[in-house]
C-alpha atoms as a PDB file:
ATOM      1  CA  UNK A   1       0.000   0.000   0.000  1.00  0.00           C
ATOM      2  CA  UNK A   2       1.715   2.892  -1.099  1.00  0.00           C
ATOM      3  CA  UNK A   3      -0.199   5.491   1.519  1.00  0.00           C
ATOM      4  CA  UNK A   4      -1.163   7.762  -1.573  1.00  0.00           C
ATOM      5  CA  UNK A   5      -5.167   9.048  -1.479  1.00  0.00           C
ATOM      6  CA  UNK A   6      -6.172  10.614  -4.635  1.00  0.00           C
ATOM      7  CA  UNK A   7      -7.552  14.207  -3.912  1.00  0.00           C
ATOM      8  CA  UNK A   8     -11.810  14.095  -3.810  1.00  0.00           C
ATOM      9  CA  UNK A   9     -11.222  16.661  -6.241  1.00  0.00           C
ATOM     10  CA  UNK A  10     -10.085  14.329  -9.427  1.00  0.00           C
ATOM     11  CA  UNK A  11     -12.399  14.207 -12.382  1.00  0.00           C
ATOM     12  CA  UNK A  12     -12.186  12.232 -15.372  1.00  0.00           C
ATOM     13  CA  UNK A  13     -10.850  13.353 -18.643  1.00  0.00           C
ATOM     14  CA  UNK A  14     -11.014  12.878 -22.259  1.00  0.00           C
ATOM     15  CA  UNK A  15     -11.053   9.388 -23.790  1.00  0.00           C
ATOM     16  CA  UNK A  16      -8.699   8.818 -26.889  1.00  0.00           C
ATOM     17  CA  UNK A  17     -10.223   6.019 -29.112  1.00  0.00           C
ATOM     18  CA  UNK A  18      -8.032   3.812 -31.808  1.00  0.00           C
ATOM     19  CA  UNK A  19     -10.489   3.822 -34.802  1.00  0.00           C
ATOM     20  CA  UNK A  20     -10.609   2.533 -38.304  1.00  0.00           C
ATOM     21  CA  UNK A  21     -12.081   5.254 -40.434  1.00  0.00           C
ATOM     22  CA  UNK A  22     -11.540   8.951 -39.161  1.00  0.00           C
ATOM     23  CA  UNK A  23     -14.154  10.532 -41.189  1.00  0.00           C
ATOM     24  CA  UNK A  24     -17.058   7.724 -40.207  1.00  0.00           C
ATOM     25  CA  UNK A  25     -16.163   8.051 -36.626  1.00  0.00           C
ATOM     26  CA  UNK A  26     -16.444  11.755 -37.030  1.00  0.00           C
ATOM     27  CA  UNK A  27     -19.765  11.508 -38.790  1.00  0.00           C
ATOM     28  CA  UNK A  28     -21.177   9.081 -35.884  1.00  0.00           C
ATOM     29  CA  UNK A  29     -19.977  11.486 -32.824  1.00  0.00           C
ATOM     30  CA  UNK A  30     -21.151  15.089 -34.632  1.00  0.00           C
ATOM     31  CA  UNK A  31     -24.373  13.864 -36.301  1.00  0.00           C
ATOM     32  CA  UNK A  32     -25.949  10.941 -34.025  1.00  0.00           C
ATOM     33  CA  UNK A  33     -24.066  12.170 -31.170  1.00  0.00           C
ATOM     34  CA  UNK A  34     -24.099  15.600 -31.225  1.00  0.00           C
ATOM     35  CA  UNK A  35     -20.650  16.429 -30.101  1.00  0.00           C
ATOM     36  CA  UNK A  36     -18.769  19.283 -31.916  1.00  0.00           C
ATOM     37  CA  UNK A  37     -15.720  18.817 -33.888  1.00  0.00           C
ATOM     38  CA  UNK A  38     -13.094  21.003 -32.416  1.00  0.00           C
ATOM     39  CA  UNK A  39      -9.491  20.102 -33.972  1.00  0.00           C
ATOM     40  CA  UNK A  40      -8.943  17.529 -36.906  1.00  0.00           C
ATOM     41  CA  UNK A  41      -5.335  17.451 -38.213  1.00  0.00           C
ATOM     42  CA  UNK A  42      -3.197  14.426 -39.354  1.00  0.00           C
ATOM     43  CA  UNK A  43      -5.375  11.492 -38.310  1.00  0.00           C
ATOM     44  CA  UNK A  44      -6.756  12.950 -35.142  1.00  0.00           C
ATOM     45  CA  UNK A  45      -9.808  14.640 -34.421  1.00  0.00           C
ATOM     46  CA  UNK A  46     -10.743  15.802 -31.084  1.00  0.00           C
ATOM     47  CA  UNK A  47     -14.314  16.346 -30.264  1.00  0.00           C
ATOM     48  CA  UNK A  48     -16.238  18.154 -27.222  1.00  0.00           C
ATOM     49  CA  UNK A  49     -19.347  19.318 -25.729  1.00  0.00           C
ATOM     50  CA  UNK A  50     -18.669  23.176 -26.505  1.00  0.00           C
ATOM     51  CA  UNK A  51     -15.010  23.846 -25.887  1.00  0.00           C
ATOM     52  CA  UNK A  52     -14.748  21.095 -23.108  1.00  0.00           C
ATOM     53  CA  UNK A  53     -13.073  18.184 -24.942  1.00  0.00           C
ATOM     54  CA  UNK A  54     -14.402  15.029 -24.653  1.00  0.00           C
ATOM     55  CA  UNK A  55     -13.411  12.482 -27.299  1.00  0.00           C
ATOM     56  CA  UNK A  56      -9.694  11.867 -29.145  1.00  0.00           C
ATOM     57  CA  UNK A  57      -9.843  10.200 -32.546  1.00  0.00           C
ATOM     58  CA  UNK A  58      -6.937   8.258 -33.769  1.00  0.00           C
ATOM     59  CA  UNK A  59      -7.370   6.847 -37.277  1.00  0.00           C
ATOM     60  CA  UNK A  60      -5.275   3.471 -37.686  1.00  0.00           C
ATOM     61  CA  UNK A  61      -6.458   2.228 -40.660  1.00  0.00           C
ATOM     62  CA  UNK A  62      -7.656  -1.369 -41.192  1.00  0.00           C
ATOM     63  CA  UNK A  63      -7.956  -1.528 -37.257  1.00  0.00           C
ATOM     64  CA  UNK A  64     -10.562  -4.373 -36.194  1.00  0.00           C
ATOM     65  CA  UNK A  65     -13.398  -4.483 -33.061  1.00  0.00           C
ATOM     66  CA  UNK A  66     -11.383  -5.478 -29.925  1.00  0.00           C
ATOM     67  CA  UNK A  67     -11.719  -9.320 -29.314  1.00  0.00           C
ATOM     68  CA  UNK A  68     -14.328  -9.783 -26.446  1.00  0.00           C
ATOM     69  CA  UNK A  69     -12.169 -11.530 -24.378  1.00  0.00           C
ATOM     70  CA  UNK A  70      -8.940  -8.952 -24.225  1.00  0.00           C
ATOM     71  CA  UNK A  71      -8.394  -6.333 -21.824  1.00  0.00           C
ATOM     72  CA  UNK A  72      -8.870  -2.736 -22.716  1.00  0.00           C
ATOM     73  CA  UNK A  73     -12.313  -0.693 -23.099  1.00  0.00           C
ATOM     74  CA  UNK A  74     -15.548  -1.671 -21.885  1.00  0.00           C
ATOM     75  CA  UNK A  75     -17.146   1.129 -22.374  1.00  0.00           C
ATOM     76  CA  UNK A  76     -16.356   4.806 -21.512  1.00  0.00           C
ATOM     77  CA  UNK A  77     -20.056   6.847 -19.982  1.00  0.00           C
ATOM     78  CA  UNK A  78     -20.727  10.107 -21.141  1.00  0.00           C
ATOM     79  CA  UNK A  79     -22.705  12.081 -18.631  1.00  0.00           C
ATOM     80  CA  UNK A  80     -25.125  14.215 -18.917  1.00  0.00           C
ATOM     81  CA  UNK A  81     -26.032  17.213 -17.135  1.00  0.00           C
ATOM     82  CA  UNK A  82     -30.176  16.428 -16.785  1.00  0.00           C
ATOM     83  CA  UNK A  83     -32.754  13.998 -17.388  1.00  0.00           C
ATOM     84  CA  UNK A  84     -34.158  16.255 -20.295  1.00  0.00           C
ATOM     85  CA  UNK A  85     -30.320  16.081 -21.706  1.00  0.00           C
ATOM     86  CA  UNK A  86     -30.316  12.432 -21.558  1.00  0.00           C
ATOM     87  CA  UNK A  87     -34.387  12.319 -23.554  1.00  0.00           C
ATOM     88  CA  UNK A  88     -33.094  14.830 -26.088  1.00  0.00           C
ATOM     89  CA  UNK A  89     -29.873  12.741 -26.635  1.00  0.00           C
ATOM     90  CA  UNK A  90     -31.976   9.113 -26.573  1.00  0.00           C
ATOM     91  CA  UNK A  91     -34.315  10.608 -29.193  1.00  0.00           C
ATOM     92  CA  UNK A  92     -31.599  11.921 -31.245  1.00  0.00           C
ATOM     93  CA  UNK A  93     -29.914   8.591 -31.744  1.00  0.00           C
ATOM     94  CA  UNK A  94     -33.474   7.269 -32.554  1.00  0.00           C
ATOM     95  CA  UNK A  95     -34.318   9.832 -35.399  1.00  0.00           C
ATOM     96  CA  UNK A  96     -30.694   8.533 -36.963  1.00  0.00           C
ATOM     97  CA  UNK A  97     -31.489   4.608 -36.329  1.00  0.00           C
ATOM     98  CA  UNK A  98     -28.675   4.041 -33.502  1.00  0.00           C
ATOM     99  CA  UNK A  99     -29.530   0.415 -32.136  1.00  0.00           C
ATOM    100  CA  UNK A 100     -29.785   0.834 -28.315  1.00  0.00           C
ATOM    101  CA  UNK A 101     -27.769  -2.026 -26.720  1.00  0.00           C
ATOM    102  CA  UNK A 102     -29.189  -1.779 -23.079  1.00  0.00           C
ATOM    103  CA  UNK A 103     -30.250   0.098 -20.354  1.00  0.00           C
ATOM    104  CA  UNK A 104     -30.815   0.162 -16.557  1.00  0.00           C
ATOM    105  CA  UNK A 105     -31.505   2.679 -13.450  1.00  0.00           C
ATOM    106  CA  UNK A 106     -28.604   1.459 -11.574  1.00  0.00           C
ATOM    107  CA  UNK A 107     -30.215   3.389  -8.671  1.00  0.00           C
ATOM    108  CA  UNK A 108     -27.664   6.378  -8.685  1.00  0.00           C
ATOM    109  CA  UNK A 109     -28.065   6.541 -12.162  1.00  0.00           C
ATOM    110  CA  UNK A 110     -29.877   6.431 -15.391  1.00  0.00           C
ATOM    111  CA  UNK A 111     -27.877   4.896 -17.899  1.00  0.00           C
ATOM    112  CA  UNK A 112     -28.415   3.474 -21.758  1.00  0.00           C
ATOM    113  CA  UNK A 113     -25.856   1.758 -24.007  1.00  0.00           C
ATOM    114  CA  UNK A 114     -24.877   1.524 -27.707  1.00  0.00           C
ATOM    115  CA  UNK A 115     -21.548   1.333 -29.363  1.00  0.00           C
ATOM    116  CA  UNK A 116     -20.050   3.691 -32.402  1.00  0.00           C
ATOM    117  CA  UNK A 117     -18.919   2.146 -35.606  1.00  0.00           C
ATOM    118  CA  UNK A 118     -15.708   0.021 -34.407  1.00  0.00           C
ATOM    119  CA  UNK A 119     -18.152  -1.693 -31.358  1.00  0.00           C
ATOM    120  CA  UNK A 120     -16.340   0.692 -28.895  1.00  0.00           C
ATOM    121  CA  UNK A 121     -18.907   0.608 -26.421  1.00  0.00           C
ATOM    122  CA  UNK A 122     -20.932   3.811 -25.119  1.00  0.00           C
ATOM    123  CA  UNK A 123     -23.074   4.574 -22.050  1.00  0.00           C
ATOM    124  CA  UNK A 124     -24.863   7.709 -21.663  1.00  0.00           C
ATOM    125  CA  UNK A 125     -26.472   8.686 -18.343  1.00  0.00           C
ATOM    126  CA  UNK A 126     -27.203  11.335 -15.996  1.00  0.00           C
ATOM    127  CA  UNK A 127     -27.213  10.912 -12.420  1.00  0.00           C
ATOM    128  CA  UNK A 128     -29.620  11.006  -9.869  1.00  0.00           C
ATOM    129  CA  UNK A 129     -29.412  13.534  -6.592  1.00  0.00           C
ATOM    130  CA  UNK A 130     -26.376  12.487  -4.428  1.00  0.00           C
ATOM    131  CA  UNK A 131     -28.877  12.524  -1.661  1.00  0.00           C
ATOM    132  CA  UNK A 132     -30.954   9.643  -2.860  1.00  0.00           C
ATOM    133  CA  UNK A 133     -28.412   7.316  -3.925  1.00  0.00           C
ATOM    134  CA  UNK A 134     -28.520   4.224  -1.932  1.00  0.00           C
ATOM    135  CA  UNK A 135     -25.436   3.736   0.544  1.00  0.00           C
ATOM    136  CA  UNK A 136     -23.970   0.960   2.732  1.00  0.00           C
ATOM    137  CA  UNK A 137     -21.896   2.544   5.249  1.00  0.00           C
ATOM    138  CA  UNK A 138     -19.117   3.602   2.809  1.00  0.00           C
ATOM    139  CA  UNK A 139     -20.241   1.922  -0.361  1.00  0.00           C
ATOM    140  CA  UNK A 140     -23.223   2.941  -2.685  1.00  0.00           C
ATOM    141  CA  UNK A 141     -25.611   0.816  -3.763  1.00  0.00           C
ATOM    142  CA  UNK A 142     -25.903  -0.080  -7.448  1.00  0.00           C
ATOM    143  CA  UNK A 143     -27.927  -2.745  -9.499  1.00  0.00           C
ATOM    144  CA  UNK A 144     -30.004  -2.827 -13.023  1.00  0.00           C
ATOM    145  CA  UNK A 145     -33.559  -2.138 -12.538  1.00  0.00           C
ATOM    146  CA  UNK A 146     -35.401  -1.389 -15.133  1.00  0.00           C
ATOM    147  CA  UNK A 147     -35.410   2.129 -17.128  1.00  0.00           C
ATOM    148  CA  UNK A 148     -37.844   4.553 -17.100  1.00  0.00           C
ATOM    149  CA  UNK A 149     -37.876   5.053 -21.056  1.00  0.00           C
ATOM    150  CA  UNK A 150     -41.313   6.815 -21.249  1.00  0.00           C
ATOM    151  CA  UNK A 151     -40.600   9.288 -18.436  1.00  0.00           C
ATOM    152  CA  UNK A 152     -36.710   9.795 -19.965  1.00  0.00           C
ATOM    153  CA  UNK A 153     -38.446  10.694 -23.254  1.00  0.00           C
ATOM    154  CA  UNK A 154     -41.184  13.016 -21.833  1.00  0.00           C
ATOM    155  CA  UNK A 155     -38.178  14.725 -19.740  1.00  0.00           C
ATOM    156  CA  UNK A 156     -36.915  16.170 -22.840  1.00  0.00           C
ATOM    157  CA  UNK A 157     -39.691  18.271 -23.670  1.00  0.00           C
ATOM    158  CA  UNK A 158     -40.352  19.786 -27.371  1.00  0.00           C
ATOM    159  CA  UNK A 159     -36.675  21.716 -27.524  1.00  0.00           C
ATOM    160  CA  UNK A 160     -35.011  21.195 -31.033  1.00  0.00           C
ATOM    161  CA  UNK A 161     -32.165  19.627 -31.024  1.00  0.00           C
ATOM    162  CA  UNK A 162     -29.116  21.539 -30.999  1.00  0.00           C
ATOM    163  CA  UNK A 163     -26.444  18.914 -30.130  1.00  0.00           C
ATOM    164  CA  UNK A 164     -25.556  17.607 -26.903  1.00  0.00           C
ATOM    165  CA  UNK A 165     -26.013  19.561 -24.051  1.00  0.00           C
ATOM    166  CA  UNK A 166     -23.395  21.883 -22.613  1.00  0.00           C
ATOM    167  CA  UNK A 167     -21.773  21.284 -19.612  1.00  0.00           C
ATOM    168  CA  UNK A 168     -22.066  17.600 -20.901  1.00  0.00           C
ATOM    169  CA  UNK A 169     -18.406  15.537 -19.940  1.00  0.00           C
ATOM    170  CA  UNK A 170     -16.631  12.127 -19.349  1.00  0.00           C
ATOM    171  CA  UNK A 171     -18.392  10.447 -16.214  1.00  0.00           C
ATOM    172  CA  UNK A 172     -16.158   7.193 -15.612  1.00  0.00           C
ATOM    173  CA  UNK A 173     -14.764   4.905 -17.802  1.00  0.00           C
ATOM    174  CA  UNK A 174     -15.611   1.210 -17.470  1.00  0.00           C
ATOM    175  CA  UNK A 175     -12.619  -1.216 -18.152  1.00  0.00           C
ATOM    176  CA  UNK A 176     -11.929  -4.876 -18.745  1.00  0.00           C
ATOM    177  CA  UNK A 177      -9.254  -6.619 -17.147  1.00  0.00           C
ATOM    178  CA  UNK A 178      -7.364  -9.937 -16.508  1.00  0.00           C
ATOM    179  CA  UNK A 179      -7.486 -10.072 -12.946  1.00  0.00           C
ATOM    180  CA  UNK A 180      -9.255  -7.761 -10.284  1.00  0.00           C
ATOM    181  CA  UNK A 181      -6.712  -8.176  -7.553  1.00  0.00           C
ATOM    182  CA  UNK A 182      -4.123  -6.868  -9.446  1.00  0.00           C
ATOM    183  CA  UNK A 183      -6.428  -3.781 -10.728  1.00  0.00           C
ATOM    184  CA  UNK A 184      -7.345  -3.482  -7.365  1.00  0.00           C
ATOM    185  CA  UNK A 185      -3.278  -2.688  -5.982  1.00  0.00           C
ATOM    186  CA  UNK A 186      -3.174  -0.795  -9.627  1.00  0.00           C
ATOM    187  CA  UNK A 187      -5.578   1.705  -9.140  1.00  0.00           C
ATOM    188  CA  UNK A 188      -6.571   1.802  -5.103  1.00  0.00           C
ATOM    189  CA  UNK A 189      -3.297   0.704  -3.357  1.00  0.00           C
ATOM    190  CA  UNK A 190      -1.263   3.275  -5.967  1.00  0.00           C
ATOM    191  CA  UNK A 191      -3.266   5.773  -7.252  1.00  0.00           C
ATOM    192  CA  UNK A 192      -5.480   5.847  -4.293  1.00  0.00           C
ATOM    193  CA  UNK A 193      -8.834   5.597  -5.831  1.00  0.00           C
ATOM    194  CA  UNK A 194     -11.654   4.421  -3.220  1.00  0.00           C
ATOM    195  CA  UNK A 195     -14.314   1.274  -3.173  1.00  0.00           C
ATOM    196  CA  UNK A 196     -17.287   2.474  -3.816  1.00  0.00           C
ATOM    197  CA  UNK A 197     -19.004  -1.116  -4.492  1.00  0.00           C
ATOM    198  CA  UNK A 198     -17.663  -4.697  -4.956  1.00  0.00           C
ATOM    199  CA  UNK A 199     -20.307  -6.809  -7.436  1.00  0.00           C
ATOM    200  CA  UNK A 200     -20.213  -9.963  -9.136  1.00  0.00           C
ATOM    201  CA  UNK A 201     -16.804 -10.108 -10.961  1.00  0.00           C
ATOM    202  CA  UNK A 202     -16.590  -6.102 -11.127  1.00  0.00           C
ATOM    203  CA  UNK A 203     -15.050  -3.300  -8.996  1.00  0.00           C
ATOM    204  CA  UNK A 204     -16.215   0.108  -9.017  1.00  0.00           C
ATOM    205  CA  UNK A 205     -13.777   2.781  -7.693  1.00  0.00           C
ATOM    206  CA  UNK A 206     -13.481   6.855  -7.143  1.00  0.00           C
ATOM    207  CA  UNK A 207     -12.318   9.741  -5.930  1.00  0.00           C
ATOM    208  CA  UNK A 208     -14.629  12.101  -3.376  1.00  0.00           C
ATOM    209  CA  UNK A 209     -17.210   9.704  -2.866  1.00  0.00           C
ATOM    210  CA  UNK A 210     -18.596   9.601  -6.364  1.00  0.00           C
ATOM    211  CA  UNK A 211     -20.506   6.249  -7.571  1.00  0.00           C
ATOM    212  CA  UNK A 212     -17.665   5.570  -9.571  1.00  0.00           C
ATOM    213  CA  UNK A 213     -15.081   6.945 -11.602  1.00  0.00           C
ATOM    214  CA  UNK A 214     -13.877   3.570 -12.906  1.00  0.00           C
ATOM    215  CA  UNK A 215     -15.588   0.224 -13.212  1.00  0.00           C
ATOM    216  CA  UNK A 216     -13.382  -2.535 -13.573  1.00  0.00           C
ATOM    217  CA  UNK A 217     -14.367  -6.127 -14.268  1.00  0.00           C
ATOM    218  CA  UNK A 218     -13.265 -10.075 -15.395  1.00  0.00           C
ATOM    219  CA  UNK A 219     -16.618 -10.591 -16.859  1.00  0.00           C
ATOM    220  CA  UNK A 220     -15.413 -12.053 -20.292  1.00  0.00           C
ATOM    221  CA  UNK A 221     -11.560 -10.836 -19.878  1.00  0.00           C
ATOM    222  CA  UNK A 222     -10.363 -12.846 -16.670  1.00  0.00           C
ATOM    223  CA  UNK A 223      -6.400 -13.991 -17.596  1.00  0.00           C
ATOM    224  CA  UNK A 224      -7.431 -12.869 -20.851  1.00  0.00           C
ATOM    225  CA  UNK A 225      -4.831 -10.721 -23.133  1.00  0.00           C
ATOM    226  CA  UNK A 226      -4.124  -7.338 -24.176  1.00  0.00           C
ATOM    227  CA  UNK A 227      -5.993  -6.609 -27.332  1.00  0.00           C
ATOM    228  CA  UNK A 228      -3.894  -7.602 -30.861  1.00  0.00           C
ATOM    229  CA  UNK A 229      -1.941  -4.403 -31.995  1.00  0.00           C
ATOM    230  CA  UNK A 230      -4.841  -4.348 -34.942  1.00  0.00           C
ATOM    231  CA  UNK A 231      -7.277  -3.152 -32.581  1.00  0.00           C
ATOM    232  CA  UNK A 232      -9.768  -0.517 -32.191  1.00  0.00           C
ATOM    233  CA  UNK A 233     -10.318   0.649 -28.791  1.00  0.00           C
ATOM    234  CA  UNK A 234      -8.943   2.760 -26.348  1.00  0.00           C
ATOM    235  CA  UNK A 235      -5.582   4.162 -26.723  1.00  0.00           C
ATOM    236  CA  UNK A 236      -5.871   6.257 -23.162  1.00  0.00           C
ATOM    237  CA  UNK A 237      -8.275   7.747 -20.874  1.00  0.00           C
ATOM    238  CA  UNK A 238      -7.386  10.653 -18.978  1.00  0.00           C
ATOM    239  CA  UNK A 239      -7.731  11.408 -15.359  1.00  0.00           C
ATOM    240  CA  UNK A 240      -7.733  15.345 -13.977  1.00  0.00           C
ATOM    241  CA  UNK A 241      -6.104  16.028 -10.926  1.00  0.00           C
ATOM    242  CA  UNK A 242      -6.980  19.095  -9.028  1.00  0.00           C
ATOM    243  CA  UNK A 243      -3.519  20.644  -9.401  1.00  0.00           C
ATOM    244  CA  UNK A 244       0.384  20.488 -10.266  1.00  0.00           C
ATOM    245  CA  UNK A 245       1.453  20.038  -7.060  1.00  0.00           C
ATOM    246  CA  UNK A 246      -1.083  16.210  -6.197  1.00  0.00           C
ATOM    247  CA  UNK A 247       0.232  15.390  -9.836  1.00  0.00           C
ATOM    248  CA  UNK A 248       3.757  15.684  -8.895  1.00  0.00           C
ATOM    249  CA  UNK A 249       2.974  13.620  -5.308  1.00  0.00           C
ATOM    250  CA  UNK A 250       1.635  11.038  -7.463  1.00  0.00           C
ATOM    251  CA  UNK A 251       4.034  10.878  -9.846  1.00  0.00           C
ATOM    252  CA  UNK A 252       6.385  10.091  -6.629  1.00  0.00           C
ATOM    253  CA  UNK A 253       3.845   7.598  -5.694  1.00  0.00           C
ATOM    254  CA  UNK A 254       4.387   5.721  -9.267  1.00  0.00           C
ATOM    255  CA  UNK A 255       8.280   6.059  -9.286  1.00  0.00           C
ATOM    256  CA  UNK A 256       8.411   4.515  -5.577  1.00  0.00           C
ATOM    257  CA  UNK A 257       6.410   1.896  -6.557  1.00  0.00           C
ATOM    258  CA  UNK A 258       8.367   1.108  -9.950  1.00  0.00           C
ATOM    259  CA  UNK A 259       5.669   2.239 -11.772  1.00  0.00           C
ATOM    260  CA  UNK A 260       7.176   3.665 -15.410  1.00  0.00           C
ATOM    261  CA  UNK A 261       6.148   6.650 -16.623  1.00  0.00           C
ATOM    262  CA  UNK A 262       6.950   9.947 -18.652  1.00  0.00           C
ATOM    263  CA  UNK A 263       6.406  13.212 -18.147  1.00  0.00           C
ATOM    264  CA  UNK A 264       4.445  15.084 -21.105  1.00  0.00           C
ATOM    265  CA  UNK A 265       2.173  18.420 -21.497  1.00  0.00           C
ATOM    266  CA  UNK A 266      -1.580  18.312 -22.561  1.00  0.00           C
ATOM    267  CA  UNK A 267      -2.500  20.404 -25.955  1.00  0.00           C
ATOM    268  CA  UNK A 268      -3.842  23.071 -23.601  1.00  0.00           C
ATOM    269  CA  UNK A 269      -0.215  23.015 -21.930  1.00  0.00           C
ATOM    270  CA  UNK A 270      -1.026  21.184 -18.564  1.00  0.00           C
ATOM    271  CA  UNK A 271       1.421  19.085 -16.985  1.00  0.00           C
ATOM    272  CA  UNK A 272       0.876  15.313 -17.200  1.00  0.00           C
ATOM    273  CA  UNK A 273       2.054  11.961 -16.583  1.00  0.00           C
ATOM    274  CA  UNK A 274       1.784   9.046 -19.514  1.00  0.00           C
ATOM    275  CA  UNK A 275       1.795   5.555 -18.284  1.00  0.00           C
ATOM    276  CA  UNK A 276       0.169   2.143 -18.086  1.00  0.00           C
ATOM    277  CA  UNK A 277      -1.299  -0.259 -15.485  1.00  0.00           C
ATOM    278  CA  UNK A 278      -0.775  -4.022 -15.412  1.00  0.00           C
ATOM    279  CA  UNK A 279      -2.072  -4.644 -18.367  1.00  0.00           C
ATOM    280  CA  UNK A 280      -1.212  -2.635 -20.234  1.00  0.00           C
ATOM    281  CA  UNK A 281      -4.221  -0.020 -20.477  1.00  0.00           C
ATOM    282  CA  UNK A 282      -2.693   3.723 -21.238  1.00  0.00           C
ATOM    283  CA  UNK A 283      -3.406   6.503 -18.998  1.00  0.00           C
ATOM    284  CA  UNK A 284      -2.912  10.262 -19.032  1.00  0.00           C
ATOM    285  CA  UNK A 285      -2.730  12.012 -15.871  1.00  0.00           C
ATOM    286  CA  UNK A 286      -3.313  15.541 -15.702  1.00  0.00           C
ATOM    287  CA  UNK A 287      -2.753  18.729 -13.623  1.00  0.00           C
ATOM    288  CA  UNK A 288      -6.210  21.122 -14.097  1.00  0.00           C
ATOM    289  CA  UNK A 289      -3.987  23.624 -14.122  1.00  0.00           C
ATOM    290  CA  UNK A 290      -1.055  24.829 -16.095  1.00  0.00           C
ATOM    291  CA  UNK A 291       1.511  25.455 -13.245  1.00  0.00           C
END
């Protein structure tokens, strides 16, 4: 146990996505979507929910759906600020034929699923008061119950659509893994994250007492392998720490605990840390400022 606590403060980041065709991608995220292309130059297109970016596009051509059973992505939640948000964004995907994989009131949450073009998977949700979700002792309280479609649809009102909501941002990121023990010393023993819930072959873990920041689960990857090189999926996700100064402490953390690493900037000229956990799943870790 390395003694490190990540500040309540951390937030998640934007997700950088491996995909096959740049400009279908792009189509999927600005049309059905509704996010708003911000930069596209040499392969890489970063979108965002007004000038909040959200989404990193990296075009590797000829790149296949991540096997089921390899580590990497399971999904990464895009949350919204409202319940109308979430209707408008439902019934946008509708008018443009987007199957709807799944969905579920997990209890703190309303949540549906779907995946973009190269099966990266997608949840988009909003949550529910803090106040009402369901706690034991320190841990929440999360399940699937069923979804309140009708009352999710009649939430967003007669608005026209104007893309996705501002204010609109990455919620957690949801990741498959080979083995939860080690995930567990990865991301609680050294970067400090909390337990928020223990459930059936999963792990859900944050910062400040949030539902979760990071699910983590063997459901179809235990001892399974990194994904083949010719893989779509995620290339990083990024996690936002509240300033220079916890980034540096946890960069300690990693280099007592032999974790590698390199120092880098963000495009907005933030300090950050690049490195991987045990299986090789890329992270960016960020300072929200530029000190």
């Amino acid at each position: 146990m390395s003694g490190y606590r990540i500040p309540d403060e951390t937030s998640m980041g934007e997700v950088a996505l491996r995909v096959a065709d740049l400009g279908r991608s792009v189509t999927f995220y600005t049309g059905p979507f509704g996010l708003k292309l911000l930069e596209r130059r040499n392969g890489v297109a970063v979108l965002g929910s007004g000038q909040r970016p959200l989404l990193r596009l990296v075009e590797k051509p000829g790149v296949r759906p991540k096997p089921h059973s390899a580590t990497g992505l399971y999904h990464f939640a895009v949350l919204l600020p409202d319940r109308a948000a979430l209707g408008r964004l439902l019934l946008n995907l509708l008018r443009y034929g987007v199957p709807i994989e799944g969905a579920a009131d997990h209890l703190v949450s309303e949540a549906i699923y779907l995946r973009d073009p190269d099966s990266n998977g997608i949840e988009i949700y909003r949550d529910k008061p803090r106040q009402e979700w369901p706690m034991a002792g320190s841990e929440v309280r999360m399940a699937n119950a069923p979804l309140d479609f009708e009352g999710i649809v009649a939430a967003a009102g007669n608005d026209p659509w104007d893309g996705i909501a501002p204010g609109t941002r990455v919620g957690h990121v949801h990741l498959q893994v080979s083995d939860l023990g080690k995930a567990e010393r990865f991301y609680c023993e050294i970067l400090g994250f909390n337990i928020m819930q223990r459930w059936r072959g999963a792990l859900f873990i944050s910062a400040g007492g949030y539902h979760h920041h990071l699910g983590l689960n063997v459901w179809a990857s235990l001892g399974g392998p990194p994904p083949p090189d010719d893989s779509a999926g995620l290339e990083y996700f990024e996690i936002i720490l509240p300033s220079a100064a916890s980034l540096r402490e946890l960069a300690a953390t990693l280099s007592r605990e032999g974790v590698d690493f390199s120092e880098t900037r963000t495009d907005d000229g933030r300090p950050a840390v690049k490195t991987h956990d045990f299986d090789r799943i890329g992270l960016l870790l960020s300072a929200r400022d530029a000190a």
